[in-house]
C-alpha atoms as a PDB file:
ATOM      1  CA  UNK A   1     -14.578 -10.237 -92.130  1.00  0.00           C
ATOM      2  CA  UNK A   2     -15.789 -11.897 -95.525  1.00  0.00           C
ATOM      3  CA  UNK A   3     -15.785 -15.063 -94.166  1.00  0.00           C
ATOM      4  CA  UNK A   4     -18.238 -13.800 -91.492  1.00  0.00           C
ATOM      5  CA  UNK A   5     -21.395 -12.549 -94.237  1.00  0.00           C
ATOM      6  CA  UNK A   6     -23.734 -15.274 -94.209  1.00  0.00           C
ATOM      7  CA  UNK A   7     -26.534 -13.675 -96.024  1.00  0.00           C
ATOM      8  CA  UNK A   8     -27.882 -16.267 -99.036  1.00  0.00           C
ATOM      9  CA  UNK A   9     -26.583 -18.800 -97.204  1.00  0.00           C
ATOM     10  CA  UNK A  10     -29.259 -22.319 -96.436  1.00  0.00           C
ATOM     11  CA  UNK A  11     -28.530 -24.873 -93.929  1.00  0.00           C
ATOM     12  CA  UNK A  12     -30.991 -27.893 -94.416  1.00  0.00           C
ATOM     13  CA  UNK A  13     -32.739 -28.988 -91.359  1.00  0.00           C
ATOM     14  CA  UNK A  14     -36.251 -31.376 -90.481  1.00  0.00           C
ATOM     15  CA  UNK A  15     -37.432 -28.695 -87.954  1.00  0.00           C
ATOM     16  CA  UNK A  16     -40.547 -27.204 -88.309  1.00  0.00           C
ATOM     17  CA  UNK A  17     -39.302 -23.929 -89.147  1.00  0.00           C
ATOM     18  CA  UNK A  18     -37.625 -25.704 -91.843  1.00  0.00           C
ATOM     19  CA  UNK A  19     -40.641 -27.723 -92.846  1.00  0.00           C
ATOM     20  CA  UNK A  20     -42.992 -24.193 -92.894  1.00  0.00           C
ATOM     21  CA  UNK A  21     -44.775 -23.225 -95.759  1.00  0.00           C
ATOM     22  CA  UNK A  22     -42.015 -20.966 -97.290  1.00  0.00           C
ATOM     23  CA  UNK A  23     -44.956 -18.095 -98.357  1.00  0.00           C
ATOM     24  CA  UNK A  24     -45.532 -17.874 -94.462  1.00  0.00           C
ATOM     25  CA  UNK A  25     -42.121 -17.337 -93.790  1.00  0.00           C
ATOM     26  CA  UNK A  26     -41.725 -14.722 -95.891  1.00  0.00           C
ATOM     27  CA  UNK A  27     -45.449 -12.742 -94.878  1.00  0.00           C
ATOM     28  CA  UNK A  28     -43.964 -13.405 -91.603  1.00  0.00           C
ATOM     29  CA  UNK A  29     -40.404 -12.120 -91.398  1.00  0.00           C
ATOM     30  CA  UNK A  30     -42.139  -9.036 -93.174  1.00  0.00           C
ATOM     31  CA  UNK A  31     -44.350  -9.091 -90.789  1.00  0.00           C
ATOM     32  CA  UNK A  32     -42.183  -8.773 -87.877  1.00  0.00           C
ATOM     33  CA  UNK A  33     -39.856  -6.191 -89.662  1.00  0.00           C
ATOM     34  CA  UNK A  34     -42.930  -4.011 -89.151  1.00  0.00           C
ATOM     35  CA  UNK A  35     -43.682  -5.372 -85.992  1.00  0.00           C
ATOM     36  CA  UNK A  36     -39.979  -4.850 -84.754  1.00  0.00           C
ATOM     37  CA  UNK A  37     -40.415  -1.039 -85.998  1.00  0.00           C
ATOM     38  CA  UNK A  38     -43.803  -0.385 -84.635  1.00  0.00           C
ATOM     39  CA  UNK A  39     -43.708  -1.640 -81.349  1.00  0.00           C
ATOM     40  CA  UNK A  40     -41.424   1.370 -80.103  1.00  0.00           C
ATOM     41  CA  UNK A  41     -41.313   0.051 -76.232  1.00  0.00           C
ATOM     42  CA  UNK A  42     -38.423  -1.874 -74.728  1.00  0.00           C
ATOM     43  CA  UNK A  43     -40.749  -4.775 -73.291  1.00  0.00           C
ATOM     44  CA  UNK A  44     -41.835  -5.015 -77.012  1.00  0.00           C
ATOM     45  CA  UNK A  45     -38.442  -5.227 -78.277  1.00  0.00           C
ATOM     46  CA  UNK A  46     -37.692  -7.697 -75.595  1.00  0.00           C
ATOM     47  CA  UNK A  47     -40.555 -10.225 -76.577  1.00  0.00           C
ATOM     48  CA  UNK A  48     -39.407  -9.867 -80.174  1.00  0.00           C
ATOM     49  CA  UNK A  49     -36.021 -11.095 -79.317  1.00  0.00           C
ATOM     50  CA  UNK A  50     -37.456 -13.982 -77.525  1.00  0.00           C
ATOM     51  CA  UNK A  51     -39.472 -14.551 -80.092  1.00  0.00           C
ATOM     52  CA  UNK A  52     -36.287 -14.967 -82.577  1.00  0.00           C
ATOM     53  CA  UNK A  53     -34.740 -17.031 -79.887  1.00  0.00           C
ATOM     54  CA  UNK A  54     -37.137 -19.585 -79.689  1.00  0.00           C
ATOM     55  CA  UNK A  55     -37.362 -19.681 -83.524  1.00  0.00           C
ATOM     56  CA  UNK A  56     -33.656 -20.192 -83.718  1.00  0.00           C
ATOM     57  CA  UNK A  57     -33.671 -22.797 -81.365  1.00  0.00           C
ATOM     58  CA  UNK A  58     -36.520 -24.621 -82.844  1.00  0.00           C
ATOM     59  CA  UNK A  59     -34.498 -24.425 -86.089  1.00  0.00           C
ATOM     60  CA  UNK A  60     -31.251 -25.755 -84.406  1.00  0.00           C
ATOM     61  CA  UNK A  61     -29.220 -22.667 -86.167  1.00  0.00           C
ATOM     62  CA  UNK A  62     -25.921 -23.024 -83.642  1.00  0.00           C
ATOM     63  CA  UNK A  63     -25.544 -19.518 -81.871  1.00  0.00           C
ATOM     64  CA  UNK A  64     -21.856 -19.031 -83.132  1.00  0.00           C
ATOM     65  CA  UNK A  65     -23.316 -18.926 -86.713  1.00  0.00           C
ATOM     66  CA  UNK A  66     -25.903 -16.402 -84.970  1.00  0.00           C
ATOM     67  CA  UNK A  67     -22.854 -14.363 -83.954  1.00  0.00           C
ATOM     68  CA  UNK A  68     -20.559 -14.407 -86.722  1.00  0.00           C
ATOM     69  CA  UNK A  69     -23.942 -13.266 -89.197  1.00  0.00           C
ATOM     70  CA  UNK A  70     -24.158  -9.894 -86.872  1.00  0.00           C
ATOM     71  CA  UNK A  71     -20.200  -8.809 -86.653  1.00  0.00           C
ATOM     72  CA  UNK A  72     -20.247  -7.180 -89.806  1.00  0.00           C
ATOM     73  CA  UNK A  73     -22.944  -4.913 -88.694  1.00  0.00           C
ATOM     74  CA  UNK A  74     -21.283  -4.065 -85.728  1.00  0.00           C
ATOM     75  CA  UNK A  75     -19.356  -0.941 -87.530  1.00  0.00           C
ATOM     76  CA  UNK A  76     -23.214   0.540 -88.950  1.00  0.00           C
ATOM     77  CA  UNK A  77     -24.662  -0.265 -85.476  1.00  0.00           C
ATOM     78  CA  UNK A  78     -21.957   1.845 -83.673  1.00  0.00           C
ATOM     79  CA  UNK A  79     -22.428   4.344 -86.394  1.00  0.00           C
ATOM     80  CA  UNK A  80     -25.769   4.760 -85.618  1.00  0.00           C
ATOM     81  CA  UNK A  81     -25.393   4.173 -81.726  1.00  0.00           C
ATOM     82  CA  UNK A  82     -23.231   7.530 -81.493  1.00  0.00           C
ATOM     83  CA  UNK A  83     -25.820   9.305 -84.187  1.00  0.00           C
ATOM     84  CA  UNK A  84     -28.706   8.849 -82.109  1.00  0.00           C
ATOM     85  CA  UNK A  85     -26.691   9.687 -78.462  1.00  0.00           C
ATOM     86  CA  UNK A  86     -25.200  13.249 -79.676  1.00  0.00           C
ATOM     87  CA  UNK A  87     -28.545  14.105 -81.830  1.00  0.00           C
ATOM     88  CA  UNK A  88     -31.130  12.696 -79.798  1.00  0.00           C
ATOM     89  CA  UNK A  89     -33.359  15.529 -77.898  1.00  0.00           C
ATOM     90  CA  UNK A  90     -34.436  15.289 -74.603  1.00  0.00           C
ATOM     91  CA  UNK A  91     -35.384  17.158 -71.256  1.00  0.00           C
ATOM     92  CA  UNK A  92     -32.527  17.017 -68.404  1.00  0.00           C
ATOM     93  CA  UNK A  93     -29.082  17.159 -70.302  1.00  0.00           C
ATOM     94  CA  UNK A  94     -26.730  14.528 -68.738  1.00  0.00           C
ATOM     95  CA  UNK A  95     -23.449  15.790 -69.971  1.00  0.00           C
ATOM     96  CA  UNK A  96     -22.763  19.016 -71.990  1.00  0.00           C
ATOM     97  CA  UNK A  97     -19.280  19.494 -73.664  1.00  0.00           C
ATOM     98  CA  UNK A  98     -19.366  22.288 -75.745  1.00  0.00           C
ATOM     99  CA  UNK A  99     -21.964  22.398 -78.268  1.00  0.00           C
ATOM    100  CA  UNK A 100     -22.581  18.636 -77.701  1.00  0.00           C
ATOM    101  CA  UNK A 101     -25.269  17.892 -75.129  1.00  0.00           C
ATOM    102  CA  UNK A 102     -26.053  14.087 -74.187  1.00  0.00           C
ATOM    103  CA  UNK A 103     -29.371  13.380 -72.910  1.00  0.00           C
ATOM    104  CA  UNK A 104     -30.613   9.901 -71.102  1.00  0.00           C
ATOM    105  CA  UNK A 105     -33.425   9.391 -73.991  1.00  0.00           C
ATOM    106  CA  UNK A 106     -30.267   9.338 -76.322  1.00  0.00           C
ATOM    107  CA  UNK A 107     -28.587   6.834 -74.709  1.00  0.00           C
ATOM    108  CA  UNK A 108     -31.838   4.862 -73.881  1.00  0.00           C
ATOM    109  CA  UNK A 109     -32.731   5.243 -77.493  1.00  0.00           C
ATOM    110  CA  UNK A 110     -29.076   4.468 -79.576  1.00  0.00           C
ATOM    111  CA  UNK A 111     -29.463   0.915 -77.134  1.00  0.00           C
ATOM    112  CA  UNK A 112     -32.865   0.365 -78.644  1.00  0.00           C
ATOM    113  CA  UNK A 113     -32.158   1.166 -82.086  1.00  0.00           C
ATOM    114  CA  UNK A 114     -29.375  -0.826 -82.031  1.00  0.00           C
ATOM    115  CA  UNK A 115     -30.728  -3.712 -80.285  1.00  0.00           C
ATOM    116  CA  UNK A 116     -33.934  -3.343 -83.457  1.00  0.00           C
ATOM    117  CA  UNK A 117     -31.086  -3.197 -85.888  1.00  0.00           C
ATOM    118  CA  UNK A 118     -29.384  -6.641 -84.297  1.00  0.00           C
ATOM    119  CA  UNK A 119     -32.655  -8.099 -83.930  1.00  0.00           C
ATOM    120  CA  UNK A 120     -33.500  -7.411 -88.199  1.00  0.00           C
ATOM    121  CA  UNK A 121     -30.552  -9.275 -89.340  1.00  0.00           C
ATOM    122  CA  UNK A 122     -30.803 -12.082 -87.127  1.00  0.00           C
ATOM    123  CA  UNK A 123     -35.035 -12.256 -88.061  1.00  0.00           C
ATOM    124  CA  UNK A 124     -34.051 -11.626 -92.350  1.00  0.00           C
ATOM    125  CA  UNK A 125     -31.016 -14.153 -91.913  1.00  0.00           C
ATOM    126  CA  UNK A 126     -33.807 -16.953 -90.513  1.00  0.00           C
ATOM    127  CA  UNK A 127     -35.561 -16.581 -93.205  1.00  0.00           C
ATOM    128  CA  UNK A 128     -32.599 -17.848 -95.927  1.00  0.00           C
ATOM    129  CA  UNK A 129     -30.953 -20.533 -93.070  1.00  0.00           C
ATOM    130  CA  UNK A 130     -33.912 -22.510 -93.266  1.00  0.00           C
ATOM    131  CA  UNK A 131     -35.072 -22.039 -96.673  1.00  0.00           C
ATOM    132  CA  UNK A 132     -33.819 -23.118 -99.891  1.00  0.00           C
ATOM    133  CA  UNK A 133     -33.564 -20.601-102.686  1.00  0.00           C
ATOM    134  CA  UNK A 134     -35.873 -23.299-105.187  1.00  0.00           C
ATOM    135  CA  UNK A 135     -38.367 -22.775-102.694  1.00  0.00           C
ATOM    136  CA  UNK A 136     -37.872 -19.338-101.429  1.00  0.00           C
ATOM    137  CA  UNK A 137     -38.368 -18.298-105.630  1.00  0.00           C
ATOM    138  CA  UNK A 138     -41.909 -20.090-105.685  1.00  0.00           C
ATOM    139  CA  UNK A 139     -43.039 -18.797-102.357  1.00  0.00           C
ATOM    140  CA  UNK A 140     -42.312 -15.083-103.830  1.00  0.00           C
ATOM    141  CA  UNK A 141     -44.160 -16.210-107.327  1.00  0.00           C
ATOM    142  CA  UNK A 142     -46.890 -17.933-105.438  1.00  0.00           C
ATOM    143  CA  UNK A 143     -47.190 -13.991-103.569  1.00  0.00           C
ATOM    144  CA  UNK A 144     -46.499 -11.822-106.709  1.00  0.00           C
ATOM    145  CA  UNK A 145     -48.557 -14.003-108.746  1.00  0.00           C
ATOM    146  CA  UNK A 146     -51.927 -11.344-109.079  1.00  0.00           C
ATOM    147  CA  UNK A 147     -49.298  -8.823-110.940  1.00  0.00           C
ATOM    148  CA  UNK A 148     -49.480 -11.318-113.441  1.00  0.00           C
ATOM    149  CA  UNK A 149     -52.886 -10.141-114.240  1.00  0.00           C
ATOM    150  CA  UNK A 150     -51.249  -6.452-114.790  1.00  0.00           C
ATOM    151  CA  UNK A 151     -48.612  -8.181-117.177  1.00  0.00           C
ATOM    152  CA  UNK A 152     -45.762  -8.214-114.542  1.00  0.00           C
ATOM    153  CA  UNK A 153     -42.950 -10.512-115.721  1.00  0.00           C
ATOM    154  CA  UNK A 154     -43.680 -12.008-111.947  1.00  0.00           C
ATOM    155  CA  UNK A 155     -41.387 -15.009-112.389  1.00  0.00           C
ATOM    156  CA  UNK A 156     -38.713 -13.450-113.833  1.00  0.00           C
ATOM    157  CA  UNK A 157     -38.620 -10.890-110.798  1.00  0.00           C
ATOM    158  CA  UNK A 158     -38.927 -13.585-108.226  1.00  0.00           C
ATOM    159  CA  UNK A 159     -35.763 -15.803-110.140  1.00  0.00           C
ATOM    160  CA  UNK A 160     -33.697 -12.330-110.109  1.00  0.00           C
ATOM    161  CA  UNK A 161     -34.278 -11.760-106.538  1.00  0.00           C
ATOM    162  CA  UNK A 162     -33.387 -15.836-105.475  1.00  0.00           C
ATOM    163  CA  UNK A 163     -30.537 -15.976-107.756  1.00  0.00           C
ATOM    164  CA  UNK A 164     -28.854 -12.377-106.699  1.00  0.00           C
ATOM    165  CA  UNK A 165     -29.711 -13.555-103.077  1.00  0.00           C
ATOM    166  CA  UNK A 166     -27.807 -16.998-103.827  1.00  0.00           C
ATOM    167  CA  UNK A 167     -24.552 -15.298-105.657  1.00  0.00           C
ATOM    168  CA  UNK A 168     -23.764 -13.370-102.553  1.00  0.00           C
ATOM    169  CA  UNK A 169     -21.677 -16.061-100.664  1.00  0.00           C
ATOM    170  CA  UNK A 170     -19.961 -16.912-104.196  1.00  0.00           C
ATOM    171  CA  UNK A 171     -19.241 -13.232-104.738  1.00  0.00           C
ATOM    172  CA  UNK A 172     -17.622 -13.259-100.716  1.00  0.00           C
ATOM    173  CA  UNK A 173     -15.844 -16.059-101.799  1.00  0.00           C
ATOM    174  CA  UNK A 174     -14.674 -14.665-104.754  1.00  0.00           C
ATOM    175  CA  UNK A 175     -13.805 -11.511-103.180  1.00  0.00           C
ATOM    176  CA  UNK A 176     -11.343 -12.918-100.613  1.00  0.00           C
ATOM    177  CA  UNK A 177      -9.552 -14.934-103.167  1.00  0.00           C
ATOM    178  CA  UNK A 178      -8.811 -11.647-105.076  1.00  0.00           C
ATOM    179  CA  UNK A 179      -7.894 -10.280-102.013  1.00  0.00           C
ATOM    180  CA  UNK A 180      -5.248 -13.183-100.843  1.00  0.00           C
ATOM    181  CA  UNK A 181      -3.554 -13.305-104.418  1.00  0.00           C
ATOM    182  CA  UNK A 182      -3.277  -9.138-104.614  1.00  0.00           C
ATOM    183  CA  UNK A 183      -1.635  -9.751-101.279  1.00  0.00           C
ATOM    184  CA  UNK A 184       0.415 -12.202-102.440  1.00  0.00           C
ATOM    185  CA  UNK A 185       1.687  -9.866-105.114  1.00  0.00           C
ATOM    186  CA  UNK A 186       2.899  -7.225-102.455  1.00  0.00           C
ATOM    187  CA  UNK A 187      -0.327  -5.139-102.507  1.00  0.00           C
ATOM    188  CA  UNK A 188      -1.225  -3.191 -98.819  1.00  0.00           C
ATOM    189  CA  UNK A 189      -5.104  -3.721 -98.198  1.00  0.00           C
ATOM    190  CA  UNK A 190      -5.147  -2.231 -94.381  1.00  0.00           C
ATOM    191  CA  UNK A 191      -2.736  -0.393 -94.116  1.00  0.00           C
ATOM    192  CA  UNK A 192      -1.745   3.475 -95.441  1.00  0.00           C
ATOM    193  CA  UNK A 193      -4.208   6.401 -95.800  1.00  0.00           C
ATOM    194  CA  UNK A 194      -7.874   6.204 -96.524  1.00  0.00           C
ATOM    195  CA  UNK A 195      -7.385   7.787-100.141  1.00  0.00           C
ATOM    196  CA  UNK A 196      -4.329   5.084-100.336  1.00  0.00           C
ATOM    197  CA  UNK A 197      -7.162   1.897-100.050  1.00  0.00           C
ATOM    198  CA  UNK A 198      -9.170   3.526-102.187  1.00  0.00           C
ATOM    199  CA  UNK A 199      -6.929   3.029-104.795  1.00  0.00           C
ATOM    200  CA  UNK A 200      -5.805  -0.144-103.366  1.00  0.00           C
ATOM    201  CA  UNK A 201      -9.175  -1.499-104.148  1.00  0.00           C
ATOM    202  CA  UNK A 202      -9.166  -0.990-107.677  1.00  0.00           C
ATOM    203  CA  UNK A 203      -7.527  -3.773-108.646  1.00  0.00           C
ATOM    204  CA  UNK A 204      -9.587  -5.752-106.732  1.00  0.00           C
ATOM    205  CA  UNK A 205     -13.219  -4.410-107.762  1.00  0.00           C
ATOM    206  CA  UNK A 206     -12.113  -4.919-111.761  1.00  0.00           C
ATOM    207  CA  UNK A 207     -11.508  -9.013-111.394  1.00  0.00           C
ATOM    208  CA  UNK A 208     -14.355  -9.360-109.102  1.00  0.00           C
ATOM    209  CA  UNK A 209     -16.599  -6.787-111.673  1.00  0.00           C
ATOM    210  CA  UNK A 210     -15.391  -9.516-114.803  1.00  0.00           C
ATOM    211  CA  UNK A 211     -15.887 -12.587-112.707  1.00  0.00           C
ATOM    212  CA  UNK A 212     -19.319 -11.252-111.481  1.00  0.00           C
ATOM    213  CA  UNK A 213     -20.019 -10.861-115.581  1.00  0.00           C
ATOM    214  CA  UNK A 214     -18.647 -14.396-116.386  1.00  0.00           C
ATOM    215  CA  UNK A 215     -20.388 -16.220-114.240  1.00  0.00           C
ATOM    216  CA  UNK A 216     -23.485 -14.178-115.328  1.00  0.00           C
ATOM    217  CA  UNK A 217     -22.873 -15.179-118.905  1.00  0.00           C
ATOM    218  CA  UNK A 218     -22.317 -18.855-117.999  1.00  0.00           C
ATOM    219  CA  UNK A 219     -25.519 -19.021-115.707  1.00  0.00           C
ATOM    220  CA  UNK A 220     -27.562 -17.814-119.169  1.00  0.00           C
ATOM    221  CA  UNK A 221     -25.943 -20.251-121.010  1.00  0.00           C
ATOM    222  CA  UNK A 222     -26.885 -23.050-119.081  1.00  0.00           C
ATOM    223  CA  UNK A 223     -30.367 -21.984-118.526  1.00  0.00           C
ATOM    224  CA  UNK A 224     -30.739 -21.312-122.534  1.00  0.00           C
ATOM    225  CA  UNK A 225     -29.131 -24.511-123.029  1.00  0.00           C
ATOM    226  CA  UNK A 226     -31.528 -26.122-120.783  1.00  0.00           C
ATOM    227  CA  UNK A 227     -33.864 -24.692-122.506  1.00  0.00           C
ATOM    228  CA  UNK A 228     -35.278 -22.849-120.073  1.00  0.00           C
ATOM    229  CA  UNK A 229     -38.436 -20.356-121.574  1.00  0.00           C
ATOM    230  CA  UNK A 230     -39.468 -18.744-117.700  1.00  0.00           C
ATOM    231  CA  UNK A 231     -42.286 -19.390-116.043  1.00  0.00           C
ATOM    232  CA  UNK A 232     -45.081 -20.610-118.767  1.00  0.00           C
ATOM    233  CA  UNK A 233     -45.643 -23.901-118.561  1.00  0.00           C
ATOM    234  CA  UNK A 234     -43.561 -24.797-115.732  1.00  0.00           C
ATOM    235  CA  UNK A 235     -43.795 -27.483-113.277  1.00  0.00           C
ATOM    236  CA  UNK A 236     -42.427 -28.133-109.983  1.00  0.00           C
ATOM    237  CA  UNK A 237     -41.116 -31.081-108.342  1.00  0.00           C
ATOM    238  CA  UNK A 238     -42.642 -29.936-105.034  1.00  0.00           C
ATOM    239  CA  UNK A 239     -46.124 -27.964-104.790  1.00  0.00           C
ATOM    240  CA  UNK A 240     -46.732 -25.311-101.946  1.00  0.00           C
ATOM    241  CA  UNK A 241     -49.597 -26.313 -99.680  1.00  0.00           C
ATOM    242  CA  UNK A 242     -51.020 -24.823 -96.364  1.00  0.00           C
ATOM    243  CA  UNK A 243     -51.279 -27.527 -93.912  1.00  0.00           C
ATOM    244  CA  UNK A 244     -52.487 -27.767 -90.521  1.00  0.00           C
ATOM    245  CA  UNK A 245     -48.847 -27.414 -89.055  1.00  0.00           C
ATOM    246  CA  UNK A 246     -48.887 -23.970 -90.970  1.00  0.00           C
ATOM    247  CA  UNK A 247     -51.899 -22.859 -90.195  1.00  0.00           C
ATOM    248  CA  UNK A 248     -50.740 -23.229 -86.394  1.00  0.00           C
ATOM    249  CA  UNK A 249     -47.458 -21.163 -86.833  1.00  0.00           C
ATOM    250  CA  UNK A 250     -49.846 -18.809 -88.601  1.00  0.00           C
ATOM    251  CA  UNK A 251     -52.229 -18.539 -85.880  1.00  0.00           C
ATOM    252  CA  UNK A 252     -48.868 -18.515 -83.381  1.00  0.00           C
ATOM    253  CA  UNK A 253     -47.369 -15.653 -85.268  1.00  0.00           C
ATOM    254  CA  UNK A 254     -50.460 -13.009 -85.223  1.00  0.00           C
ATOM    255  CA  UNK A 255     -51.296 -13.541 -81.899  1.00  0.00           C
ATOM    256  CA  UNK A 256     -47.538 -13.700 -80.817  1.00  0.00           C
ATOM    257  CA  UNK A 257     -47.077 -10.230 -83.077  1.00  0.00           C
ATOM    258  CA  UNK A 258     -50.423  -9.041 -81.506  1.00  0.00           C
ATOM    259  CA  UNK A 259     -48.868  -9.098 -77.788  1.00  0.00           C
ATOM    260  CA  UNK A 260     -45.756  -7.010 -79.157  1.00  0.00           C
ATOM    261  CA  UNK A 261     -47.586  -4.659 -81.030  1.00  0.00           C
ATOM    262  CA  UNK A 262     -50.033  -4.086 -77.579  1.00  0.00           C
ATOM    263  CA  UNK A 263     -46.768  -3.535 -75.211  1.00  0.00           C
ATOM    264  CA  UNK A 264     -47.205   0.104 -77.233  1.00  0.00           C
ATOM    265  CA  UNK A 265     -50.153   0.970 -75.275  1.00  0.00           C
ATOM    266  CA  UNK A 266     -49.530  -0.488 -71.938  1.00  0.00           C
ATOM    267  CA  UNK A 267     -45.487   0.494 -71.470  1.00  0.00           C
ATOM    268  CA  UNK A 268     -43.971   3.936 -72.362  1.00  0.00           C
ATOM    269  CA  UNK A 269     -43.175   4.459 -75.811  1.00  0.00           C
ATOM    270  CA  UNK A 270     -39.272   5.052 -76.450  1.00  0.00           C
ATOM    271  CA  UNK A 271     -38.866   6.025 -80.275  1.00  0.00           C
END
């Protein structure tokens, strides 16, 4: 299940999702977040998924890397699928067992929430496959940068966020080789009582807590040896500029996001 997070991870490509203006990509996955939340009809959720599809295959991301980036969801989405079917009111009960009633707008409504739910990972995960996490920290300084004027440490935040967004597949990896050597030693991960794993994961959250730490402390000391003083100063191998191209995918986004956004007043509205 590790294996299968994907989040942080950055597959180089020459696609022109790849070759976007980063700071678009990043207005625009927020973008359609919102979008993706707002539109509230199933035509609108449709078109958003076609949307990602197109996107996807534009960037040449391979569908089983698609897949294996949404199965460990698949336990929150099921979560929430049975949430919203028991909870969810409506008009004409379909079944009624006991003091659980299960309407059709539950049912119609857990498939759409969970269907948004898929459709937010896949549209965040985009975002970090085709995007490098050099370039993904300038696009959010290039955004944050008129909190400067309010004496925001803006660069610092933005080289938090890319570097905690780049340690999670080391932190995976360092996870499951924890895992196989307590294993190894005779420990029982999956099996036994739920208070029984609990305590089974202790000795797995301290070595991953002082590896986290050490590989903290060694980061610092090769950025202070480095001599790396933040953002004052600093110069970049590669400088952001809008282009034509990304004024295109600009222009292709809004109007794309106004279509969804319309389905709201022209098809019923779900949830």
């Amino acid at each position: 299940m590790l294996r299968d997070i994907t989040i942080g991870q950055h597959f180089p490509g020459d696609s022109v999702v790849h070759n976007c203006d980063p700071r678009l990509k990043l207005v625009a996955t927020i973008a359609y977040v919102v979008v993706l939340y707002c539109c509230g009809t199933a035509v609108g959720v449709a078109l958003s998924i076609l949307l990602l599809g197109v996107l996807y295959r534009i960037a040449k991301v391979p569908l089983r890397l698609i897949l294996k980036s949404l199965k460990p969801i698949v336990p929150i989405i099921l979560f929430t699928g049975v949430i919203n079917i028991f909870f969810y009111p409506g008009e004409t009960p379909l079944v009624e067992w006991g003091w659980l009633t299960i309407y059709p707008e539950g049912i119609t409504f857990a498939i759409l929430m969970a269907v948004r739910i898929l459709a937010l990972i896949a549209g965040t995960s985009l975002l970090t496959y085709t995007t490098s996490p050099t370039v993904l920290t300038d696009a959010i300084e290039s955004l944050l940068r008129p909190l400067s004027k309010l004496h925001v440490p803006v660069h610092e935040f933005a080289i938090i966020m890319t570097i905690a967004l780049r340690f999670i597949p080391t932190l995976v990896d360092e996870t499951e080789k924890i895992m196989n050597a307590q294993k190894a030693r005779g420990a029982q991960l999956d099996t036994g009582k739920l208070t029984e794993r609990l305590k089974a994961l202790v000795p797995i959250l301290i070595p991953l807590f002082i590896s986290a730490f050490r590989r903290a402390d060694e980061l610092a000391m090769a950025m202070e040896c480095r001599c790396y003083r933040g953002g004052a100063g600093r110069t970049r191998l590669k400088v952001l500029k809008f282009g034509r191209t990304d004024v295109l995918c600009a222009v292709f986004c809004a109007v794309t996001f106004g279509i969804i956004l319309a389905t709201r007043w022209v098809f019923p509205v779900i949830g």
